[in-house]
Protein backbone atom coordinates (compact mmCIF):
# COMPACT_ATOMS: atom_id res chain seq x y z
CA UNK A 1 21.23 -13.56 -28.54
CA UNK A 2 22.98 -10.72 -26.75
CA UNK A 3 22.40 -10.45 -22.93
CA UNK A 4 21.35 -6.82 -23.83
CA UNK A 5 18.61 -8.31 -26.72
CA UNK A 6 17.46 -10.71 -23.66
CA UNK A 7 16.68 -7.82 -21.68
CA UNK A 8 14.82 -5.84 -23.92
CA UNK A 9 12.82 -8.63 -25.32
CA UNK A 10 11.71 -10.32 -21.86
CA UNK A 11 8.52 -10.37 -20.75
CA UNK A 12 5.95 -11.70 -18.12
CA UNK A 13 4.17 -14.65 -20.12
CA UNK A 14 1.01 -15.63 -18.52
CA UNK A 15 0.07 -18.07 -21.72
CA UNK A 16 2.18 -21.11 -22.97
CA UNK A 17 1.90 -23.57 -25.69
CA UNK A 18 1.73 -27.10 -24.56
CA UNK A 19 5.27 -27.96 -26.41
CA UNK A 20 7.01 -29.72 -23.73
CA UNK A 21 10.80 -27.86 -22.79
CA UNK A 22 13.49 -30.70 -23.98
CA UNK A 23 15.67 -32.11 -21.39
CA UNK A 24 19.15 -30.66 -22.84
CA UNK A 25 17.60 -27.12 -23.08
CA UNK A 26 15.97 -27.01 -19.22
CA UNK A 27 19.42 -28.31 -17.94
CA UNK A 28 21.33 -25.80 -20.00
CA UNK A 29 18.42 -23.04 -18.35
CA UNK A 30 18.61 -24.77 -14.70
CA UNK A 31 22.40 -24.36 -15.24
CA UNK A 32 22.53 -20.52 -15.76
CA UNK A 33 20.88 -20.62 -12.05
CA UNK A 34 23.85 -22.89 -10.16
CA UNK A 35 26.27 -20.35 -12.21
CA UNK A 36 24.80 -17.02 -10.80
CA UNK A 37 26.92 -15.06 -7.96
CA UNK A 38 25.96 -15.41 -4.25
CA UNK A 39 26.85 -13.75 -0.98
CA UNK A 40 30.61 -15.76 0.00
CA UNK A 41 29.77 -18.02 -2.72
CA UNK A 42 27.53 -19.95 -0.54
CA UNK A 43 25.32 -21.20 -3.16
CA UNK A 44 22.45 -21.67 -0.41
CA UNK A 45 19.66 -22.30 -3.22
CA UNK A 46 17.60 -25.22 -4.20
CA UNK A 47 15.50 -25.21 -7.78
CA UNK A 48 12.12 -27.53 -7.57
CA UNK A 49 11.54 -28.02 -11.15
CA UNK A 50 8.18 -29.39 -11.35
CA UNK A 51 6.27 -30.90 -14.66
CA UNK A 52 4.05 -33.31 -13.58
CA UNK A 53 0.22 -31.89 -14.46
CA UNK A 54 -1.61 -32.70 -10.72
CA UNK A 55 1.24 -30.29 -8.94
CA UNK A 56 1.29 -28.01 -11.44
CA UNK A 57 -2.54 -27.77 -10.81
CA UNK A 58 -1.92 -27.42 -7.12
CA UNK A 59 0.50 -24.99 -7.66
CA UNK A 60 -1.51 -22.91 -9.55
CA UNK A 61 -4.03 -23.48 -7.05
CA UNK A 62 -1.42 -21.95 -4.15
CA UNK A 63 -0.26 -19.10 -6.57
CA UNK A 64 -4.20 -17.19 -6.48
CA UNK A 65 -5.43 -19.56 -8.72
CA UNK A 66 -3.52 -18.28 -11.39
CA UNK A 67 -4.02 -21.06 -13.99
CA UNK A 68 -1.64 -20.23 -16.48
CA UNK A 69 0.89 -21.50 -13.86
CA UNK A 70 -0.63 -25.38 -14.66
CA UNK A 71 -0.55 -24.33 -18.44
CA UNK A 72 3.00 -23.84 -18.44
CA UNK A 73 5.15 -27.61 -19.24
CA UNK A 74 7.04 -26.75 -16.35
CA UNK A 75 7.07 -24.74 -12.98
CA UNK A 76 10.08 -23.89 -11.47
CA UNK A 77 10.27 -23.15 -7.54
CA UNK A 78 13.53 -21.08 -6.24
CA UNK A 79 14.34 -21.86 -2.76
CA UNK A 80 16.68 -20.23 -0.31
CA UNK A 81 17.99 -22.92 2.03
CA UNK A 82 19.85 -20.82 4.53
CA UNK A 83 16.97 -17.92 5.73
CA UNK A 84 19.11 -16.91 8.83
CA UNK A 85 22.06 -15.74 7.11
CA UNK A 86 22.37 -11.61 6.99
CA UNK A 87 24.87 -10.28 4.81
CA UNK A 88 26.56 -7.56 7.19
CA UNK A 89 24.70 -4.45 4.96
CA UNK A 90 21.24 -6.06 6.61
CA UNK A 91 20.31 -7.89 3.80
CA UNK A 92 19.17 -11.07 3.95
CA UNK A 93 21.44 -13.56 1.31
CA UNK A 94 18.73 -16.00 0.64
CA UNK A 95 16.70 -13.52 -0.50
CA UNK A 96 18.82 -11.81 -2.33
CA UNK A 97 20.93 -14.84 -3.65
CA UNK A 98 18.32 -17.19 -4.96
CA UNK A 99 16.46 -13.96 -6.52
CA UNK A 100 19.72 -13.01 -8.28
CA UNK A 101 19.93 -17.03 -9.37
CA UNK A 102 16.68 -16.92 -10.83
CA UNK A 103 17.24 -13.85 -12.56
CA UNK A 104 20.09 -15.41 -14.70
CA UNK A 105 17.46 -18.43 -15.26
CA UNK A 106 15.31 -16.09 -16.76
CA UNK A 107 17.32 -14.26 -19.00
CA UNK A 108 19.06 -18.08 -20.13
CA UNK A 109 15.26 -19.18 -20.84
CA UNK A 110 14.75 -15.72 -22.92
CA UNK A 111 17.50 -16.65 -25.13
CA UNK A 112 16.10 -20.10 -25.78
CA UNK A 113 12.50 -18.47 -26.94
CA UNK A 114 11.37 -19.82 -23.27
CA UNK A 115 8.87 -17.76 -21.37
CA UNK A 116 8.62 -16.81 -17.74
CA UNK A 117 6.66 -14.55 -15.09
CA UNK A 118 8.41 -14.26 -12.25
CA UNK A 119 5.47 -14.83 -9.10
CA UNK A 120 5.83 -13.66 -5.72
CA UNK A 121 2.07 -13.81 -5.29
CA UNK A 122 2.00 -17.46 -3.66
CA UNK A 123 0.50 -19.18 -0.07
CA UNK A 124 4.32 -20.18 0.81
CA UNK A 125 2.81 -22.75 3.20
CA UNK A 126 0.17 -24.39 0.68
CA UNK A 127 3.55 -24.00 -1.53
CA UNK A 128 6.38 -25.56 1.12
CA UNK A 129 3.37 -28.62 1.36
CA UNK A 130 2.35 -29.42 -1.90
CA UNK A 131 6.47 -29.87 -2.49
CA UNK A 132 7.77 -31.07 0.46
CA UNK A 133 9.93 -28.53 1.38
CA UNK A 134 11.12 -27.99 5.01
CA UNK A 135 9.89 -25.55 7.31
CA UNK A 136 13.62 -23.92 7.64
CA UNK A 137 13.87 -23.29 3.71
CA UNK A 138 11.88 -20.16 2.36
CA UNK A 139 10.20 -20.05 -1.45
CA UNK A 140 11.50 -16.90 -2.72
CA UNK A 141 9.89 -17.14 -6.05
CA UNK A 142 7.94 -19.25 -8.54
CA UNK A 143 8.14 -19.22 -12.52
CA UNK A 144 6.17 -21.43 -14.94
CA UNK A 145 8.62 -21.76 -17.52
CA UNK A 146 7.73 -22.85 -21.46
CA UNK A 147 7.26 -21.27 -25.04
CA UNK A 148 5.00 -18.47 -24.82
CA UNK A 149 1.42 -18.58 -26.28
CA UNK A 150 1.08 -14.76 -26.40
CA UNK A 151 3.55 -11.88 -26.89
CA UNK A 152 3.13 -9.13 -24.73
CA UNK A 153 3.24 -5.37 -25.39
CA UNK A 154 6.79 -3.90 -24.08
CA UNK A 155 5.88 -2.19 -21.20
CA UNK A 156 6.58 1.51 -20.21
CA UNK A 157 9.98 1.86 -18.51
CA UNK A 158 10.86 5.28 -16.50
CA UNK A 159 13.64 7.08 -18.06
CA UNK A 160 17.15 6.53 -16.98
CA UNK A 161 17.31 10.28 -15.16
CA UNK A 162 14.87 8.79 -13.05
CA UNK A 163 16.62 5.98 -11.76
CA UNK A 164 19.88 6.57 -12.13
CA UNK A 165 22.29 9.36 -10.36
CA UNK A 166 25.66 9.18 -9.77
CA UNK A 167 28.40 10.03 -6.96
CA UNK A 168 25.16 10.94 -4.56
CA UNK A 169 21.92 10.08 -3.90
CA UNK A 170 19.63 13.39 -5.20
């Protein structure tokens, strides 16, 4: 599968079967994530990859209550480790880092027939707890990762004169 097929054909899965994701295939989609680009190639990310049922219950519990989070055979939990470091544009690397990390993840998973929905709508605290994760590490994003029970509808996308100029801002 082309990167470009990956793309198009991704979408936010809130349904999985209960076919568990084989060992050889989550490392392969765990390893797209320690391969992704970060600010001075500081690689300040940690991946909780959860599958046992009872956290995957609390986790859905922490994420809204969105159950389809427990449904999934596996949750996985990006982490910036380093909060405090600023890139000098203002940005914060952590943030940015770990989200471009789990964006490679995703597309990897895509080309395995996995599916993910990327959740920022999560009690970090309730999230930090249930894990164990220290206070000084921040949970940029969540994914229940398996093989989807449902295909979603390609949603609308604005057209590229919208969101793209070039040589100035207009």
């Amino acid at each position: 599968m082309s990167v470009r097929k990956a793309i198009r054909e991704r979408r936010s899965i809130r349904a999985y079967k209960s076919e568990n994701v084989d060992d050889q295939v989550l490392e392969v989609v765990m390893d797209a994530a320690r391969l992704a680009p970060s600010a001075r190639n500081r690689q300040e990310w940690k991946f909780v990859v959860v599958r046992d049922p009872g956290t995957k219950q609390k986790l859905a519990a922490a994420s809204q209550g969105k159950m389809f989070v427990a449904e999934a055979p596996v949750v996985v939990v990006a982490c910036a480790t380093e909060a405090l470091y600023v890139m000098s544009c203002g940005q914060a690397a952590g943030t940015v880092d770990t989200s471009i990390a789990l964006s490679f993840l995703v597309l990897q998973a895509q080309e395995f027939g996995l599916g993910t929905c990327w959740l920022g709508a999560y009690n970090e605290q309730l999230v930090k707890e249930i894990l164990g994760i220290p206070s000084t590490v921040r949970v940029i994003a969540m994914t229940p990762l398996g093989y989807p029970a449902e295909m979603p509808a390609e949603k609308p996308r604005k057209p590229r004169e919208e969101v793209v100029v070039y040589e100035r801002y207009i």
